[in-house]
Protein backbone atom coordinates (compact mmCIF):
# COMPACT_ATOMS: atom_id res chain seq x y z
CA UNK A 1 -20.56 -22.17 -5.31
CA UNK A 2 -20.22 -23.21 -8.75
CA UNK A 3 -19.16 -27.43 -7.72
CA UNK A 4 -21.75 -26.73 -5.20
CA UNK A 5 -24.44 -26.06 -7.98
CA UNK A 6 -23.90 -29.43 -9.79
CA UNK A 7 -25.71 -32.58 -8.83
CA UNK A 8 -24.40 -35.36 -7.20
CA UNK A 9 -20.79 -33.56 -7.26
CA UNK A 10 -18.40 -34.50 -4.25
CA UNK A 11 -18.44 -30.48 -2.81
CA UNK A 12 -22.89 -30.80 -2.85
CA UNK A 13 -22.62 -34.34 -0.89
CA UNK A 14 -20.30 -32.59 1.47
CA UNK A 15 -21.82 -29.64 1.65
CA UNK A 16 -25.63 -31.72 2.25
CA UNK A 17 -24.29 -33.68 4.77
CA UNK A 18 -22.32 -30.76 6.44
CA UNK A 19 -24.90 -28.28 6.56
CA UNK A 20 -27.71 -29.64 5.07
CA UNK A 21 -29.87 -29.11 1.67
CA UNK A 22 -31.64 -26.05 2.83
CA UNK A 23 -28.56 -24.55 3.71
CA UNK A 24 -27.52 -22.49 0.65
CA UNK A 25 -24.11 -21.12 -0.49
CA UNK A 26 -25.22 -17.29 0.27
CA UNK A 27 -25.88 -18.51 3.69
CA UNK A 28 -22.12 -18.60 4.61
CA UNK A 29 -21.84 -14.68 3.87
CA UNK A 30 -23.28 -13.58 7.35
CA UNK A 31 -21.57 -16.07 9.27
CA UNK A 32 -18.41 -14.53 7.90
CA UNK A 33 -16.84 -12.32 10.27
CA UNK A 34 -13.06 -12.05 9.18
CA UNK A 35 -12.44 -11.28 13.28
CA UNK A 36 -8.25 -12.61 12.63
CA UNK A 37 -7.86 -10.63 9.70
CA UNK A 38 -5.50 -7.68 10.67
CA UNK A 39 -4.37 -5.80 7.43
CA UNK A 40 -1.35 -4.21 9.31
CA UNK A 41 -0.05 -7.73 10.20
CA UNK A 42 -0.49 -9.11 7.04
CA UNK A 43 1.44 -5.32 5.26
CA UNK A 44 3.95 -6.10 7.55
CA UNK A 45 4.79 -9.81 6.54
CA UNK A 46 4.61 -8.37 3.04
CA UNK A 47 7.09 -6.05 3.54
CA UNK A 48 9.22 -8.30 5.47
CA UNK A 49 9.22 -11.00 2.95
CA UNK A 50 10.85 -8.26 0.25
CA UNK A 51 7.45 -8.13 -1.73
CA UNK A 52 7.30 -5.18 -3.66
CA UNK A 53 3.59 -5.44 -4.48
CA UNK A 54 -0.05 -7.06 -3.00
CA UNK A 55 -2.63 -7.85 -5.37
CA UNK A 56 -6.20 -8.73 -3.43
CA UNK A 57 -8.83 -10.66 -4.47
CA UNK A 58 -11.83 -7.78 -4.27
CA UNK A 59 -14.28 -9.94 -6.35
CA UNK A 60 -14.55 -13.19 -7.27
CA UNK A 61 -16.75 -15.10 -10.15
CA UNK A 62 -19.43 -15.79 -7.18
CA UNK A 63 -19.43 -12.07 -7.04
CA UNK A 64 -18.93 -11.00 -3.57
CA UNK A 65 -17.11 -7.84 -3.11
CA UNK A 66 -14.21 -7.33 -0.44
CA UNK A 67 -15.15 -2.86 -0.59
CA UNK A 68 -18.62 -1.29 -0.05
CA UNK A 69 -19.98 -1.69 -3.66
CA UNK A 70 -23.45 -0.41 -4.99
CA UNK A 71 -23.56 -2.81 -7.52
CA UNK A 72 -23.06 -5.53 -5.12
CA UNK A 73 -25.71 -4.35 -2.32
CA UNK A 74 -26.10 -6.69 0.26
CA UNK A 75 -23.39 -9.01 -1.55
CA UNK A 76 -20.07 -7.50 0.10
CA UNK A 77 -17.95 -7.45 2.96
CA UNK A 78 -19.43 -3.84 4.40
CA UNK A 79 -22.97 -4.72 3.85
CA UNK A 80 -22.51 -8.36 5.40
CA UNK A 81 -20.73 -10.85 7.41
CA UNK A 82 -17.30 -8.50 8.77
CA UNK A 83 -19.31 -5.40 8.20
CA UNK A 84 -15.64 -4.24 7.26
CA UNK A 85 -13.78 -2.55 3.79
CA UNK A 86 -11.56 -5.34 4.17
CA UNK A 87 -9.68 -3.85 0.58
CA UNK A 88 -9.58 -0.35 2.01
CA UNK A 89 -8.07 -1.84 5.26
CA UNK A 90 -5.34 -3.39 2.84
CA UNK A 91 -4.57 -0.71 0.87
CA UNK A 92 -4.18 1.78 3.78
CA UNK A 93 -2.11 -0.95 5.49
CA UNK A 94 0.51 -1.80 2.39
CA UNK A 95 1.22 1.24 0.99
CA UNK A 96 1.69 2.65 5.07
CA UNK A 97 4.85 -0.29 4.30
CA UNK A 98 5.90 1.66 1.50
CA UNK A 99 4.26 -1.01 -0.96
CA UNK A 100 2.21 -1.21 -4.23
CA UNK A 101 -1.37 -2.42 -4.28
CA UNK A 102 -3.41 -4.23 -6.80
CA UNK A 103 -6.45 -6.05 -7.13
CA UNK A 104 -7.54 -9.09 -9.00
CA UNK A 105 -11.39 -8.47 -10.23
CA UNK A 106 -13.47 -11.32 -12.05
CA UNK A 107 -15.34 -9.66 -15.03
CA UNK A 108 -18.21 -11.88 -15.10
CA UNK A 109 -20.15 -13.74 -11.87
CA UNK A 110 -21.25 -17.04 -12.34
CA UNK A 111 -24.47 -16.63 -10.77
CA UNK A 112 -25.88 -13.08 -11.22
CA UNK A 113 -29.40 -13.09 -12.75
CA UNK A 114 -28.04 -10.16 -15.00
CA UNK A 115 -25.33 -11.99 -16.49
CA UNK A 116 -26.81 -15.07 -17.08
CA UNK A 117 -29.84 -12.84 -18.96
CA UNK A 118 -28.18 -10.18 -20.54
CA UNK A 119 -24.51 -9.93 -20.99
CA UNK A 120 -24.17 -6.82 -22.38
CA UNK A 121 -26.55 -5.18 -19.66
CA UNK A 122 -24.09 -6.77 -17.23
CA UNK A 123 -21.38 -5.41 -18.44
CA UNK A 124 -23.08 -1.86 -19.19
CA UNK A 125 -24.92 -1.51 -15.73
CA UNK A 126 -22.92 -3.83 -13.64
CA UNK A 127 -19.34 -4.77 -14.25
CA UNK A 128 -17.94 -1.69 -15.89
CA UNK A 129 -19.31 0.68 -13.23
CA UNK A 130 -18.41 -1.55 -10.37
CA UNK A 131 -14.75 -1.85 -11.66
CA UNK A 132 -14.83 1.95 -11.80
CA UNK A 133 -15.69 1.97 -8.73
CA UNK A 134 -12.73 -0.35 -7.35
CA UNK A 135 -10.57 2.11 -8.96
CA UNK A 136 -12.14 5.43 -8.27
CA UNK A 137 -12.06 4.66 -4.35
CA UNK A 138 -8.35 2.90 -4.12
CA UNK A 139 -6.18 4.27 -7.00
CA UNK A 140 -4.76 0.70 -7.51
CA UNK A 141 -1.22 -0.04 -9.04
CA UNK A 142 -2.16 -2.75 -10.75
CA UNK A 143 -5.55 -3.77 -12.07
CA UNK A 144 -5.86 -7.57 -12.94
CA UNK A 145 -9.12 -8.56 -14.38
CA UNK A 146 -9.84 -12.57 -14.78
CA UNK A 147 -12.91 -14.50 -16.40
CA UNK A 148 -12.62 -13.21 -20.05
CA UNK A 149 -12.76 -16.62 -21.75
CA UNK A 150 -16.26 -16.50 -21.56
CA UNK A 151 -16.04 -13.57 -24.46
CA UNK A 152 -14.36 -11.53 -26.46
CA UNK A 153 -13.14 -8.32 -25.08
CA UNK A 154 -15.50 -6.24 -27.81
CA UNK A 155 -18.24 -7.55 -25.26
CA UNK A 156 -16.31 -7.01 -21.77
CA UNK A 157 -15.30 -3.35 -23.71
CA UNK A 158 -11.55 -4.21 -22.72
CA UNK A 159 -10.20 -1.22 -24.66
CA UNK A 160 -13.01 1.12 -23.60
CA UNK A 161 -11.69 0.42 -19.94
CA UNK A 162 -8.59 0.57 -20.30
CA UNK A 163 -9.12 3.95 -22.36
CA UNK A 164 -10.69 5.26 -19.23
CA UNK A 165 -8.22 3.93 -16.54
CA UNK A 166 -5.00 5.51 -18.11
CA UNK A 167 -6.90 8.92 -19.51
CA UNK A 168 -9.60 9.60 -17.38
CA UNK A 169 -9.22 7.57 -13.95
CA UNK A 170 -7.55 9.02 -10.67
CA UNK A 171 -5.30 5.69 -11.20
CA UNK A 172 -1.62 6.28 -10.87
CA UNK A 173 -0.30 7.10 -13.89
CA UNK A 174 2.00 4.01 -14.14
CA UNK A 175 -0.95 1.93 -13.52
């Protein structure tokens, strides 16, 4: 989405002449339907590789969650294109392999009308209670946020989170 966004880049001529100019990069989200993606299989590979841990990809910087977010309404994986919790179907899967399970989570989206206006609103009403929200439902192992460059952690509230996920979450202990 982002290459897509700038003018006259190589991924926008593709993408034109691919699917045309009206055909925007939120229009690829219902077409998704993840039909060959079978958790189980992949737990099992996993397992038989000797990895001792998973770490998903729930959110990227375009935003677009891989769990049934409210703060991402129509913009994830239950609400459209698999109609699946494709992380829930992980996490059930690898740790039914005797495995640890983490997720990657971009802090900021590249896109989101909130972000670009408002930072700390996005982070307040937004970020912070959709990460919750990753960890509330899944009690990850490992939590690996990305995209901080953009600002200090005084404005992401690093320590305020991580305050939370070790005293107040339902987060293993060892997270």
């Amino acid at each position: 989405w982002h290459d897509l966004m700038k003018e006259g880049s190589p991924t926008r001529e593709f993408h034109n002449k691919t699917y045309g100019e009206d055909f925007k990069y939120e229009d690829f989200a219902p077409l998704w339907k993840a039909e060959m993606y079978d958790p189980a299989l992949w737990a099992d590979i996993f397992a038989q590789s000797g990895a001792k841990y998973v770490v998903l990809t729930s959110k990227h910087h375009e935003g677009f969650c891989l769990w049934p977010n409210p703060q991402a309404w129509n913009w994830n994986a239950m609400d459209i294109g698999p109609h699946r919790d494709l992380a829930g179907e992980l996490v059930e899967a690898v740790r039914a392999k005797g495995l640890r399970m983490g997720f990657y989570y971009s802090l900021y989206e590249w896109f989101n009308p909130l972000y670009q206006e408002d930072v700390h609103k996005y982070v307040d009403q937004h970020m912070l209670p959709q990460l919750k929200d990753l960890v509330q439902r899944y009690q990850p192992d490992l939590v690996w946020p990305d995209g901080e460059w953009e600002h200090p952690s005084e404005v992401w509230r690093s320590t305020e989170f991580l305050a939370w996920l070790f005293n107040e979450s339902n987060a293993p202990k060892d997270v």
